[in-house]
C-alpha atoms as a PDB file:
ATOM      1  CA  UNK A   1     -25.316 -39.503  67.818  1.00  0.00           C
ATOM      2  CA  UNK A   2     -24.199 -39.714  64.131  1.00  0.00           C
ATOM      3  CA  UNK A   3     -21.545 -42.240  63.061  1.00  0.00           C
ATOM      4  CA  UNK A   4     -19.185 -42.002  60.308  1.00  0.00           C
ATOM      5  CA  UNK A   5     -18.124 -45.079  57.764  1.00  0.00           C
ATOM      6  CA  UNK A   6     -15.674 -45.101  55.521  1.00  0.00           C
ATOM      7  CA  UNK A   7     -15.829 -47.685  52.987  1.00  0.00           C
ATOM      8  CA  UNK A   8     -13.135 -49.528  51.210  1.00  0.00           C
ATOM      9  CA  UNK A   9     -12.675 -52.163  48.680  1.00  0.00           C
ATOM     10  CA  UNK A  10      -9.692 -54.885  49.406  1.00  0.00           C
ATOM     11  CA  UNK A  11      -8.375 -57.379  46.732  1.00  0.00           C
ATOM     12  CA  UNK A  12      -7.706 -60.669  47.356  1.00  0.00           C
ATOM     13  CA  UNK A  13      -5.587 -63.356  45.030  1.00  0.00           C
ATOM     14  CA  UNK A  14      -5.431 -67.190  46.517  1.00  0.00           C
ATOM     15  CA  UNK A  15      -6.563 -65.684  49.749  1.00  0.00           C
ATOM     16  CA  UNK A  16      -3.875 -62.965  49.824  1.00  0.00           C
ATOM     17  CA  UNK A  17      -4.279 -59.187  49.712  1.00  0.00           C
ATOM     18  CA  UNK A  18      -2.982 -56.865  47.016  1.00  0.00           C
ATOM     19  CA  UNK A  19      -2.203 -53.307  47.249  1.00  0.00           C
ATOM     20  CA  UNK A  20      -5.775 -52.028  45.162  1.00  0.00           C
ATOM     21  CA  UNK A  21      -3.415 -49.877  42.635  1.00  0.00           C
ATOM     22  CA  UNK A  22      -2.589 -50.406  38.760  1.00  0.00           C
ATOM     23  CA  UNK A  23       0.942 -50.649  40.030  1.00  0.00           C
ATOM     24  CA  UNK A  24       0.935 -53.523  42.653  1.00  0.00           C
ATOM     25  CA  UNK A  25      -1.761 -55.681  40.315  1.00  0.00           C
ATOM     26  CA  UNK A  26       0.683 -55.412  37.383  1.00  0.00           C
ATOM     27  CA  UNK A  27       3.245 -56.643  39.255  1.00  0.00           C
ATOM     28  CA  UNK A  28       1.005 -59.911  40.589  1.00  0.00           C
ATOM     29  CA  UNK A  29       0.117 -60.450  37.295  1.00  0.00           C
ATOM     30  CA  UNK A  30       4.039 -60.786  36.118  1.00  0.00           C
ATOM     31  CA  UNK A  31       4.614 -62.690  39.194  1.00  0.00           C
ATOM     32  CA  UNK A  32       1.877 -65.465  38.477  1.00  0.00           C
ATOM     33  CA  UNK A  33       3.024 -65.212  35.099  1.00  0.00           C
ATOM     34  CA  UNK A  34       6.494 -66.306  35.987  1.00  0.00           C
ATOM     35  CA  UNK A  35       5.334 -69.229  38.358  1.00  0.00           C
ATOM     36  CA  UNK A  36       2.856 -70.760  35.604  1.00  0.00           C
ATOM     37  CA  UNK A  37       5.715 -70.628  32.937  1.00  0.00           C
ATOM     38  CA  UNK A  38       7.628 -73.521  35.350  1.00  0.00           C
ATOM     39  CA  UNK A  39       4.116 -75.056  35.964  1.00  0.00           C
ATOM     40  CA  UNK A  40       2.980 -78.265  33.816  1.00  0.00           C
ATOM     41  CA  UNK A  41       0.954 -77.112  31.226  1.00  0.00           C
ATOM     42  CA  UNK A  42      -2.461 -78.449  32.380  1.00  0.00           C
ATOM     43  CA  UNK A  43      -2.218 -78.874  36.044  1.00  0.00           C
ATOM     44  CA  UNK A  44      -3.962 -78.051  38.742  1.00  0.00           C
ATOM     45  CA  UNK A  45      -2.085 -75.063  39.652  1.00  0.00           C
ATOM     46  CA  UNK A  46      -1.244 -74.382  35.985  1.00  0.00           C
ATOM     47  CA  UNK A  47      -5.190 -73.771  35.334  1.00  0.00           C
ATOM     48  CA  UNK A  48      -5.457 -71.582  38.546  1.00  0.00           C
ATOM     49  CA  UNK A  49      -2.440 -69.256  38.050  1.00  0.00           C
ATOM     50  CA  UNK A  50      -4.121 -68.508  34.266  1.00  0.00           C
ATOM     51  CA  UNK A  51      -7.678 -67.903  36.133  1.00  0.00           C
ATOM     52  CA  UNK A  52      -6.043 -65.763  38.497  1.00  0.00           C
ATOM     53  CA  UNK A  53      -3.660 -64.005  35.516  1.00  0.00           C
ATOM     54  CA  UNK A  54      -7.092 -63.783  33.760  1.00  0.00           C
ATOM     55  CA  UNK A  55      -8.851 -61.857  36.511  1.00  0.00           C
ATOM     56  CA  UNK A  56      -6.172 -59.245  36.864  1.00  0.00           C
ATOM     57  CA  UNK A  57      -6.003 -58.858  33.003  1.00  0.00           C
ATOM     58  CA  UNK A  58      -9.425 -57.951  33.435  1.00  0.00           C
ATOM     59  CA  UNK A  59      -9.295 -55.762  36.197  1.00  0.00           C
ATOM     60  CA  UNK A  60      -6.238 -53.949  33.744  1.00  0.00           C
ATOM     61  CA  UNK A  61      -8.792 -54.161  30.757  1.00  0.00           C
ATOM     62  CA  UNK A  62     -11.045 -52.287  32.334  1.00  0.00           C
ATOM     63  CA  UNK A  63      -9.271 -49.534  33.695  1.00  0.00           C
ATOM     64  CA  UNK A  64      -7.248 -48.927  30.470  1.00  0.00           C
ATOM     65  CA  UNK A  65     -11.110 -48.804  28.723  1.00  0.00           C
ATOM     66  CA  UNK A  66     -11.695 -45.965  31.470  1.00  0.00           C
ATOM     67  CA  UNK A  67      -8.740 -44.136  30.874  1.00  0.00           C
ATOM     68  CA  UNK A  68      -9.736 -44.004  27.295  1.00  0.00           C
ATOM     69  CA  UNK A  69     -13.129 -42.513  27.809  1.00  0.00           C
ATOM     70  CA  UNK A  70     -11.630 -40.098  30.278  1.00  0.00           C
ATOM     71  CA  UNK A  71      -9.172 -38.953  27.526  1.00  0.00           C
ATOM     72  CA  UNK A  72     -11.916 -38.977  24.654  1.00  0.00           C
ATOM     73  CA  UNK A  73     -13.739 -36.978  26.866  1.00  0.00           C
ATOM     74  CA  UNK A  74     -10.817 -34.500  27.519  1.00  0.00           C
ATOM     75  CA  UNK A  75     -10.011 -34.694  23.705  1.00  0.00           C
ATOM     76  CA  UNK A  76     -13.648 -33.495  22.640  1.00  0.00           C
ATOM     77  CA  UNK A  77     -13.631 -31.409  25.257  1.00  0.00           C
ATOM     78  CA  UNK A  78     -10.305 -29.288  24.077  1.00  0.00           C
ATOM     79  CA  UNK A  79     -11.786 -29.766  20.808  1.00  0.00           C
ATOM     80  CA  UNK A  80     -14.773 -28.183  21.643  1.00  0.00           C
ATOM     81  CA  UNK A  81     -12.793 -25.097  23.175  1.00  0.00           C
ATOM     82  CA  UNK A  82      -9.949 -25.414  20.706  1.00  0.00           C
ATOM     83  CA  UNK A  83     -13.208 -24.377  18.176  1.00  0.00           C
ATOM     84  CA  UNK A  84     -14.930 -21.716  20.312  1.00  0.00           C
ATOM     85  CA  UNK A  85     -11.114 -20.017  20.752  1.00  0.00           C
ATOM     86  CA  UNK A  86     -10.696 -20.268  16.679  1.00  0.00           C
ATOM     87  CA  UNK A  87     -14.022 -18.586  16.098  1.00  0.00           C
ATOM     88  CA  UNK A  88     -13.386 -16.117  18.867  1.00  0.00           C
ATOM     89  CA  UNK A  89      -9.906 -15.727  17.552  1.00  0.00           C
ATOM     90  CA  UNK A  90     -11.254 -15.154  14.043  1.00  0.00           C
ATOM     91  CA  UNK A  91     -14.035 -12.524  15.567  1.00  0.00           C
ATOM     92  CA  UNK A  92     -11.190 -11.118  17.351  1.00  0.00           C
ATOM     93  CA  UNK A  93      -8.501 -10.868  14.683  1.00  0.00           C
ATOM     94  CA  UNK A  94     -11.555  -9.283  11.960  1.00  0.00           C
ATOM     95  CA  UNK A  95     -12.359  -6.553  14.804  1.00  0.00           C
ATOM     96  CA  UNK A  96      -8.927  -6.042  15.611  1.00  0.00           C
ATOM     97  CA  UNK A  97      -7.914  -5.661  11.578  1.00  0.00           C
ATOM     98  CA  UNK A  98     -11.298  -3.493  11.464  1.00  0.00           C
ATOM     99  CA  UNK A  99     -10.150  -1.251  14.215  1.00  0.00           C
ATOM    100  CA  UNK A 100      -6.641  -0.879  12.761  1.00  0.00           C
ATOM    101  CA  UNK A 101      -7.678  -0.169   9.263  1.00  0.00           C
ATOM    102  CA  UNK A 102      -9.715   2.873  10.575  1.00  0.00           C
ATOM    103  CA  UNK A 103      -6.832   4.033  12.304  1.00  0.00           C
ATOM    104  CA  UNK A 104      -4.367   3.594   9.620  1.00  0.00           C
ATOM    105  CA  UNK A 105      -7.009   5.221   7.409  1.00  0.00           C
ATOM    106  CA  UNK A 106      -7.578   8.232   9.787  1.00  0.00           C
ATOM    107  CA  UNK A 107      -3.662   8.501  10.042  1.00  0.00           C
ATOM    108  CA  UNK A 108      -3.423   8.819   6.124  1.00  0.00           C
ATOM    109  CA  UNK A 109      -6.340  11.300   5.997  1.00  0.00           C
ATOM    110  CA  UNK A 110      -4.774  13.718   8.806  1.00  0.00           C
ATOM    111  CA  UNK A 111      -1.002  13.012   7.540  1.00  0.00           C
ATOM    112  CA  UNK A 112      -2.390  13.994   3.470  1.00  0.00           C
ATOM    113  CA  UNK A 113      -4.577  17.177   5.193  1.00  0.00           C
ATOM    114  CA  UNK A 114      -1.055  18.342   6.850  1.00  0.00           C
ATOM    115  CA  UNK A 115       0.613  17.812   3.760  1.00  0.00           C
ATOM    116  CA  UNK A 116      -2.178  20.278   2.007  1.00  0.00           C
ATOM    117  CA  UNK A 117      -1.277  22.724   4.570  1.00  0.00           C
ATOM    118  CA  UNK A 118       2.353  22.496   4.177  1.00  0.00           C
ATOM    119  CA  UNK A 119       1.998  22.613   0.490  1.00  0.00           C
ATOM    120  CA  UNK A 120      -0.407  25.598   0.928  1.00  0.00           C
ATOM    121  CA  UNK A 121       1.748  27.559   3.214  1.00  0.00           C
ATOM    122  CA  UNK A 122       4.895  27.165   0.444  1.00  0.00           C
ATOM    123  CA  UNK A 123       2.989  28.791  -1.805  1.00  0.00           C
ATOM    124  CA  UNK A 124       1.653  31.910   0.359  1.00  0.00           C
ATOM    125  CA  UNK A 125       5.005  32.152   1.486  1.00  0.00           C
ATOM    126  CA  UNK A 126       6.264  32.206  -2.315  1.00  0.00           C
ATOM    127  CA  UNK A 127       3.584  33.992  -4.173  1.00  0.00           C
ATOM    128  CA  UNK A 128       2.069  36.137  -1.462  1.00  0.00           C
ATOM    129  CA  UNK A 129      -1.577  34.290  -1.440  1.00  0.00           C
ATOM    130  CA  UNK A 130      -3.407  34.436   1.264  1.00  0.00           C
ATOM    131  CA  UNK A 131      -7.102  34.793   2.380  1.00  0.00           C
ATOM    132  CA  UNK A 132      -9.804  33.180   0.339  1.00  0.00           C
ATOM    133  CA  UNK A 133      -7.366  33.112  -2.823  1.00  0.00           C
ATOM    134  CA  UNK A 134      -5.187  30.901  -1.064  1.00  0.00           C
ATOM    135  CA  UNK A 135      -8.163  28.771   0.227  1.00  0.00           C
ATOM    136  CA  UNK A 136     -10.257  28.609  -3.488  1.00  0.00           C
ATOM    137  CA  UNK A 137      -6.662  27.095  -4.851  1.00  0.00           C
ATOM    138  CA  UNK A 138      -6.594  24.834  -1.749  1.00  0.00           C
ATOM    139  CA  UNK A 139     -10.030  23.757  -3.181  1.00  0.00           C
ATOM    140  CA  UNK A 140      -9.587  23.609  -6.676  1.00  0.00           C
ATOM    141  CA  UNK A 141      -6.333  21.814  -6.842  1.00  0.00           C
ATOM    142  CA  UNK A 142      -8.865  19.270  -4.319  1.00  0.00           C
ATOM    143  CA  UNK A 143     -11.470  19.218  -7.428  1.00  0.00           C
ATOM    144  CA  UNK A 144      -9.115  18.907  -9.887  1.00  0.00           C
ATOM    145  CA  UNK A 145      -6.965  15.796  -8.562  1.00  0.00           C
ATOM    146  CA  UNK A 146     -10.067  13.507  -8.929  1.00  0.00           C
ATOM    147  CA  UNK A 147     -11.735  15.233 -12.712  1.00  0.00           C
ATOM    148  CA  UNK A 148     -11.298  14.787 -16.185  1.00  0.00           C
ATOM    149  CA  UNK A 149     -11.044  18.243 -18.365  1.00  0.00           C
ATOM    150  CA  UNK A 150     -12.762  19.213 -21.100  1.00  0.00           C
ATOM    151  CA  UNK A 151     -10.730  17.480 -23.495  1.00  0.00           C
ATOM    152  CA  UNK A 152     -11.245  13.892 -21.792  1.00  0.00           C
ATOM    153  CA  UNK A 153      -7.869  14.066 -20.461  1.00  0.00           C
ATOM    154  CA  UNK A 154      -8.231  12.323 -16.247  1.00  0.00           C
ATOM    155  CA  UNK A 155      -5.896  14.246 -13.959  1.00  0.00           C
ATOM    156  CA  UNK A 156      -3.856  11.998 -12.388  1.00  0.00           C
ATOM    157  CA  UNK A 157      -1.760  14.167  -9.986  1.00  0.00           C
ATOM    158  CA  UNK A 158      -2.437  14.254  -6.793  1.00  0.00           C
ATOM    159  CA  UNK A 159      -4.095  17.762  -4.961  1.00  0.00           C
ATOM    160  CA  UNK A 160      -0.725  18.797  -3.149  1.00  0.00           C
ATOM    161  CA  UNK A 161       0.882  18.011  -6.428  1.00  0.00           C
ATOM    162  CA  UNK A 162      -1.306  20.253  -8.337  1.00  0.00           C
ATOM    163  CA  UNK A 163      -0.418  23.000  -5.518  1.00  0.00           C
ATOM    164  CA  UNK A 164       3.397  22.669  -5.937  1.00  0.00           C
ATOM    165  CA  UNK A 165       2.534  23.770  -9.388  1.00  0.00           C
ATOM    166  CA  UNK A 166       0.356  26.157  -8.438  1.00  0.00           C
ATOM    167  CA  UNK A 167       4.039  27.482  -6.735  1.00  0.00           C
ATOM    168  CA  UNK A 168       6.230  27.189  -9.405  1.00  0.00           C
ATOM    169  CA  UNK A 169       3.518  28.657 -12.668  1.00  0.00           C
ATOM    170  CA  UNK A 170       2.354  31.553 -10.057  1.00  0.00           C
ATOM    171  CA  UNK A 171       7.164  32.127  -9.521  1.00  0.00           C
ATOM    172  CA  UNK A 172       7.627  31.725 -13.182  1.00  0.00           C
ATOM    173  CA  UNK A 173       4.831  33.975 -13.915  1.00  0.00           C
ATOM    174  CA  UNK A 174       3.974  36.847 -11.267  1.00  0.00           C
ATOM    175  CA  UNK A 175       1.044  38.378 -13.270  1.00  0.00           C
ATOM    176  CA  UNK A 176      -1.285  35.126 -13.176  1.00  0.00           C
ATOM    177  CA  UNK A 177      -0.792  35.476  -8.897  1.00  0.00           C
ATOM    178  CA  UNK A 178      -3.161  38.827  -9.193  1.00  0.00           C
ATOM    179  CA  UNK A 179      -5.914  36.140 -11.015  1.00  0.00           C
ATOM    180  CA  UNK A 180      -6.036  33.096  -8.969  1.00  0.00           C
ATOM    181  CA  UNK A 181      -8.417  31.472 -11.996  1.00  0.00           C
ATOM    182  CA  UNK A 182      -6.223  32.438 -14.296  1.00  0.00           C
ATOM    183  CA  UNK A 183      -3.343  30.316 -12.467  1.00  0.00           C
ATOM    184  CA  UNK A 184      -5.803  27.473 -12.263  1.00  0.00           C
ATOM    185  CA  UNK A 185      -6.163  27.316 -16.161  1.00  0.00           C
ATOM    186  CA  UNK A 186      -2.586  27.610 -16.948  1.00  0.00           C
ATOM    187  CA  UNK A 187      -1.522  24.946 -14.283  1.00  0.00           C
ATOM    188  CA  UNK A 188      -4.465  22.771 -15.874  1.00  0.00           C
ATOM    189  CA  UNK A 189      -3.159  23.474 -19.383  1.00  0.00           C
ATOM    190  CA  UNK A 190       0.654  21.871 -17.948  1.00  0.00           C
ATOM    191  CA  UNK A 191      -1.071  19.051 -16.598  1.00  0.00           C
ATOM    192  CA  UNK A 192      -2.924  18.184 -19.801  1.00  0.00           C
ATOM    193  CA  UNK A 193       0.881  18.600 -21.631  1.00  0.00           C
ATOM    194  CA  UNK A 194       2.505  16.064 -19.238  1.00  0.00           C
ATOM    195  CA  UNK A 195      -0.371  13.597 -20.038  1.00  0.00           C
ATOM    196  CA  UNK A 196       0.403  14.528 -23.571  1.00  0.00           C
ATOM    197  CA  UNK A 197       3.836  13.992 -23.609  1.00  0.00           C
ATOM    198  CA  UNK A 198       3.829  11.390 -20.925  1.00  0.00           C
ATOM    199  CA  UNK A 199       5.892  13.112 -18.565  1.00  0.00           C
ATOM    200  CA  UNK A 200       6.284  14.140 -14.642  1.00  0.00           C
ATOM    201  CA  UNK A 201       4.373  18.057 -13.957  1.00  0.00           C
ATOM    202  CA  UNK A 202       7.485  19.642 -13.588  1.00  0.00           C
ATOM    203  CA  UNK A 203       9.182  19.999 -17.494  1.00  0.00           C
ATOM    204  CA  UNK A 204       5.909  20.145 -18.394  1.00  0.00           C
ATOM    205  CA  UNK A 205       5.019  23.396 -16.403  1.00  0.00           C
ATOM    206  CA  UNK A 206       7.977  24.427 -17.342  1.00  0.00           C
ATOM    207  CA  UNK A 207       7.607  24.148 -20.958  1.00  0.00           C
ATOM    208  CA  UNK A 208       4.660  26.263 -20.801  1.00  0.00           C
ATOM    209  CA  UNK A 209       5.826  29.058 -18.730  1.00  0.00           C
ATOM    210  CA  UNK A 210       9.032  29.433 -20.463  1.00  0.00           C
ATOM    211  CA  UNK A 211       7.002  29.774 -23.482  1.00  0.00           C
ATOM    212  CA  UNK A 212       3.949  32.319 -22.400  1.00  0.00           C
ATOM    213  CA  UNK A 213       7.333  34.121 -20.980  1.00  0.00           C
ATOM    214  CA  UNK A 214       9.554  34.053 -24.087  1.00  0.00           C
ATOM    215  CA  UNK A 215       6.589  35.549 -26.440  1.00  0.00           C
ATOM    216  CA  UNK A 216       4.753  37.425 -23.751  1.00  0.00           C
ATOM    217  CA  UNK A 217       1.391  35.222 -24.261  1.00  0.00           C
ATOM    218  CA  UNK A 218      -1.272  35.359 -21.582  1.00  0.00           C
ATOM    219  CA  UNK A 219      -3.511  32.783 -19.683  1.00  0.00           C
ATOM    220  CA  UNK A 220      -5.610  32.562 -22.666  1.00  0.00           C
ATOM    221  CA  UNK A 221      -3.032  31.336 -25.256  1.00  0.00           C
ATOM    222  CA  UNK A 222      -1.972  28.384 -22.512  1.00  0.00           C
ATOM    223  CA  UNK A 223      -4.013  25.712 -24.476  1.00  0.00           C
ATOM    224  CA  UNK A 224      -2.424  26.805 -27.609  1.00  0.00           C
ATOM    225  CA  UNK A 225       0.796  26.491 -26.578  1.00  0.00           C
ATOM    226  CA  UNK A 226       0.327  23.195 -25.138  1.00  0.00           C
ATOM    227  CA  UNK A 227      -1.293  21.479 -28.045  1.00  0.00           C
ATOM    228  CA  UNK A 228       1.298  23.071 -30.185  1.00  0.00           C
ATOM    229  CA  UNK A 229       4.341  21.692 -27.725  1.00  0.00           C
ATOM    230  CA  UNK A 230       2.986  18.365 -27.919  1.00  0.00           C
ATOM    231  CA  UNK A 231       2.732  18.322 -31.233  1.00  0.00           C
ATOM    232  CA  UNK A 232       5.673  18.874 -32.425  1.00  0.00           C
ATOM    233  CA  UNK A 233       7.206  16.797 -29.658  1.00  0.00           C
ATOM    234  CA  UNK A 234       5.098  14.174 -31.208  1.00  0.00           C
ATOM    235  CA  UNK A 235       6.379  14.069 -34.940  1.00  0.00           C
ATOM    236  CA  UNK A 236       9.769  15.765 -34.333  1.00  0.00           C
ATOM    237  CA  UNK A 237      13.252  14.791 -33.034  1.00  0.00           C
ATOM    238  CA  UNK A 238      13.074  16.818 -29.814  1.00  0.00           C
ATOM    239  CA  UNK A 239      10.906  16.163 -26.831  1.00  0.00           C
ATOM    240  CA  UNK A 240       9.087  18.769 -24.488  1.00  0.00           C
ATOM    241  CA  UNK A 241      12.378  19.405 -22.379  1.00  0.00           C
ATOM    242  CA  UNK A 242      14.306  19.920 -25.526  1.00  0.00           C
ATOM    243  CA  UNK A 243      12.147  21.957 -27.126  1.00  0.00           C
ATOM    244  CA  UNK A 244      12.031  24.063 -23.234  1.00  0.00           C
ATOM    245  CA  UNK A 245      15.408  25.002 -23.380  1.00  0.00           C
ATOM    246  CA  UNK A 246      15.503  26.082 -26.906  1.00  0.00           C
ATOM    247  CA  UNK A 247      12.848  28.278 -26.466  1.00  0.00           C
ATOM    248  CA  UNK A 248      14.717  30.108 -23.550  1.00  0.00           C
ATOM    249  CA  UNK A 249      17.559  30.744 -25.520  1.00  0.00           C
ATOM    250  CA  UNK A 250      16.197  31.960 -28.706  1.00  0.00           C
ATOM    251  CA  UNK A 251      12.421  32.555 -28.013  1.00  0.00           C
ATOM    252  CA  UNK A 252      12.645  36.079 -27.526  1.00  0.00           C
ATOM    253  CA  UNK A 253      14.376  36.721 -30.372  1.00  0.00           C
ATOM    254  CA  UNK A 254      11.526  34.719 -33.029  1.00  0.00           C
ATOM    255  CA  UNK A 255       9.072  37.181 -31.014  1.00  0.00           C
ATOM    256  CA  UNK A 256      10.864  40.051 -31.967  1.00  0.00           C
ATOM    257  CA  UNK A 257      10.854  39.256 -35.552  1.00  0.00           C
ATOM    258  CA  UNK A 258       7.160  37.871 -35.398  1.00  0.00           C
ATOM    259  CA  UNK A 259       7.891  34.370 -35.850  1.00  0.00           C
ATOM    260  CA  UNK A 260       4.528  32.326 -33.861  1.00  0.00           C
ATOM    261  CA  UNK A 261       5.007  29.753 -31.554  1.00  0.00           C
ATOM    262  CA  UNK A 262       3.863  26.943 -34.204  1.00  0.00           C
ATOM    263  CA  UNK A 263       6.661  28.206 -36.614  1.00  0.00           C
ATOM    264  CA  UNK A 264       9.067  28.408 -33.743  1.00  0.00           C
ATOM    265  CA  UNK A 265       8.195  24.786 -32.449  1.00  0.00           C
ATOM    266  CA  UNK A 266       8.651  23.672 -36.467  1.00  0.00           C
ATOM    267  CA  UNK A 267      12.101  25.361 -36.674  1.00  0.00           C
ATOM    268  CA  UNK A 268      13.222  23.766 -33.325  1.00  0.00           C
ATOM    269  CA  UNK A 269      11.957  20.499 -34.395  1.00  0.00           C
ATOM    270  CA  UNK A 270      13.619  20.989 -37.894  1.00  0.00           C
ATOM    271  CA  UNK A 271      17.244  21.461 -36.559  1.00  0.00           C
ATOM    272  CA  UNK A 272      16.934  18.745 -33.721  1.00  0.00           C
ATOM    273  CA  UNK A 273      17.803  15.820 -35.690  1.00  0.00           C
ATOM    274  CA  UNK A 274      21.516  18.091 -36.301  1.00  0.00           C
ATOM    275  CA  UNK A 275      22.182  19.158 -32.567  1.00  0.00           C
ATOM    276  CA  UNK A 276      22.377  16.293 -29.814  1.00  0.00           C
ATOM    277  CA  UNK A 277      22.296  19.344 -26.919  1.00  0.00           C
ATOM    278  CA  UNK A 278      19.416  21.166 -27.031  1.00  0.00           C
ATOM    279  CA  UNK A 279      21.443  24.052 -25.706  1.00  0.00           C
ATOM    280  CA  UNK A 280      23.977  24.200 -28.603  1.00  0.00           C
ATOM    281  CA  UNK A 281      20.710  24.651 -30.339  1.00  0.00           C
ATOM    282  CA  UNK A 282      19.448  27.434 -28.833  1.00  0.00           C
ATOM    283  CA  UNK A 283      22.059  29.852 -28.937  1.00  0.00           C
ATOM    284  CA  UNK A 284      23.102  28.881 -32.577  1.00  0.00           C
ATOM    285  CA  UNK A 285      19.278  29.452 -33.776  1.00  0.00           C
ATOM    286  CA  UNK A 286      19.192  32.216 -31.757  1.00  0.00           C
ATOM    287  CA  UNK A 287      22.584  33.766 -33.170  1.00  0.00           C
ATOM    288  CA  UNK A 288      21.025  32.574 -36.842  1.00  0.00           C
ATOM    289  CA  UNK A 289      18.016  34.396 -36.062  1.00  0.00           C
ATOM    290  CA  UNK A 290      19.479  37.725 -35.330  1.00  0.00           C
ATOM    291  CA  UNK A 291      21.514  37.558 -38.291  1.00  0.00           C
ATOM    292  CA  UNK A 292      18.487  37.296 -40.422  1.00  0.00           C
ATOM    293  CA  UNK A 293      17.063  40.527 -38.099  1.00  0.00           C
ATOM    294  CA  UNK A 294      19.700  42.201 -39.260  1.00  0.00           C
END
């Protein structure tokens, strides 16, 4: 038949048993500390209280030496999976940036391909495109956001931009919607003159429509027109929207009497420098201009 032992260890000081905890042998020590300090220094019992206060300081020692090592090992131990977390963290934070960056780039890619669409829908809706006209613009304005023309000039403006003026060249102009290349070269030609000039699209298309409309000038005579706005935009007193509005109100009227767009531009520019309002301009030139028609 098996027996079972259990096996303790008992403490003894001057033949009298102490509770074996940290608790109940610091307080023995303070005790025989307090009884030696009204001993004679030397006596017997003097010498055998500090052997005694001696052998629990020991006992102390040692377990505050263990409780060290315990903690050292618990300290390199978090340390150890304090570094495995920050290099799991780090893996974990690179694939989690990874995985959002392909998101966020996916999201830009489908939100720019609806904008396309929406872009490309305003201007069937406007200009009556559709088919494979309205798809080769959808293309070209693609090709042409990220080229540099013939000239050296880099298009800057983005391919939904290049659509919107698609939009407004193929409103301000109806013929050029019945020659979809056509309306490529002419809204290429008003990008080139907002480069030129430094300006948004917008006054630039503008400026070339109004003039093509004002002395009935085809797709052909676009880059003629353009280098002749910027011109005299560059070494005259009016600017590209200035010179714009002038040309609405009196362009017709230098057609009629066979004045070119390069003396027209001159004129404009030559009278700028005495009218602050470029519409004031217009209809006096054009008033001056009929006079001499007359």
């Amino acid at each position: 038949m098996a027996r079972e032992y259990t096996r303790e260890i008992y403490l003894y000081i001057n033949g009298k048993q102490i509770n074996n905890d940290i608790k109940s042998i610091r307080a023995e020590m303070q005790l025989l500390i307090n009884e030696q300090a009204k001993m004679l220094v030397g006596s017997k019992e003097y010498v055998a209280h500090g052997e005694r206060i001696r052998s629990l300081k020991g006992i102390l020692n040692e377990h505050t030496n263990q409780l060290k090592n315990v903690n050292r090992s618990w300290g390199q131990a978090m340390n150890a999976m304090g570094d495995w977390f920050n290099r799991f963290q780090a893996v974990g934070v690179a694939a989690i940036a990874t995985i959002i960056g392909v998101v966020m780039a996916f999201r830009k890619t489908t939100e720019a391909s609806m904008l396309m669409e929406e872009r490309l829908s305003n201007l069937s809706a406007l200009t009556g495109l559709t088919g494979r006209s309205l798809n080769w613009l959808g293309e070209k304005a693609k090709e042409s956001s990220v080229s540099i023309t013939e000239t050296g000039v880099r298009i800057k403006q983005s391919a939904t931009d290049i659509v919107d003026a698609y939009t407004k060249i193929g409103s301000q102009r109806p013929e050029l919607l019945k020659n979809k290349e056509s309306l490529a070269v002419v809204t290429e030609a008003a990008i080139v003159l907002s480069e030129a000039a430094k300006s948004k699209l917008e006054p630039a298309t503008l400026a070339l429509t109004t003039t093509m409309n004002q002395f009935n000038l085809g797709a052909s005579q676009a880059n003629r027109i353009i280098n002749t706005l910027a011109a005299g935009s560059l070494v005259g007193a009016g600017e590209i929207p200035y010179l714009t509005e002038v040309m609405e109100k009196s362009g017709t009227t230098a057609n009629l009497m066979g004045i070119s767009i390069e003396q027209m531009t001159g004129i404009i520019e030559g009278v700028a420098p005495k009218f602050q309002l470029a519409e004031v301009a217009g209809t006096s030139l054009d008033r001056v201009l009929l006079e001499m028609r007359k």
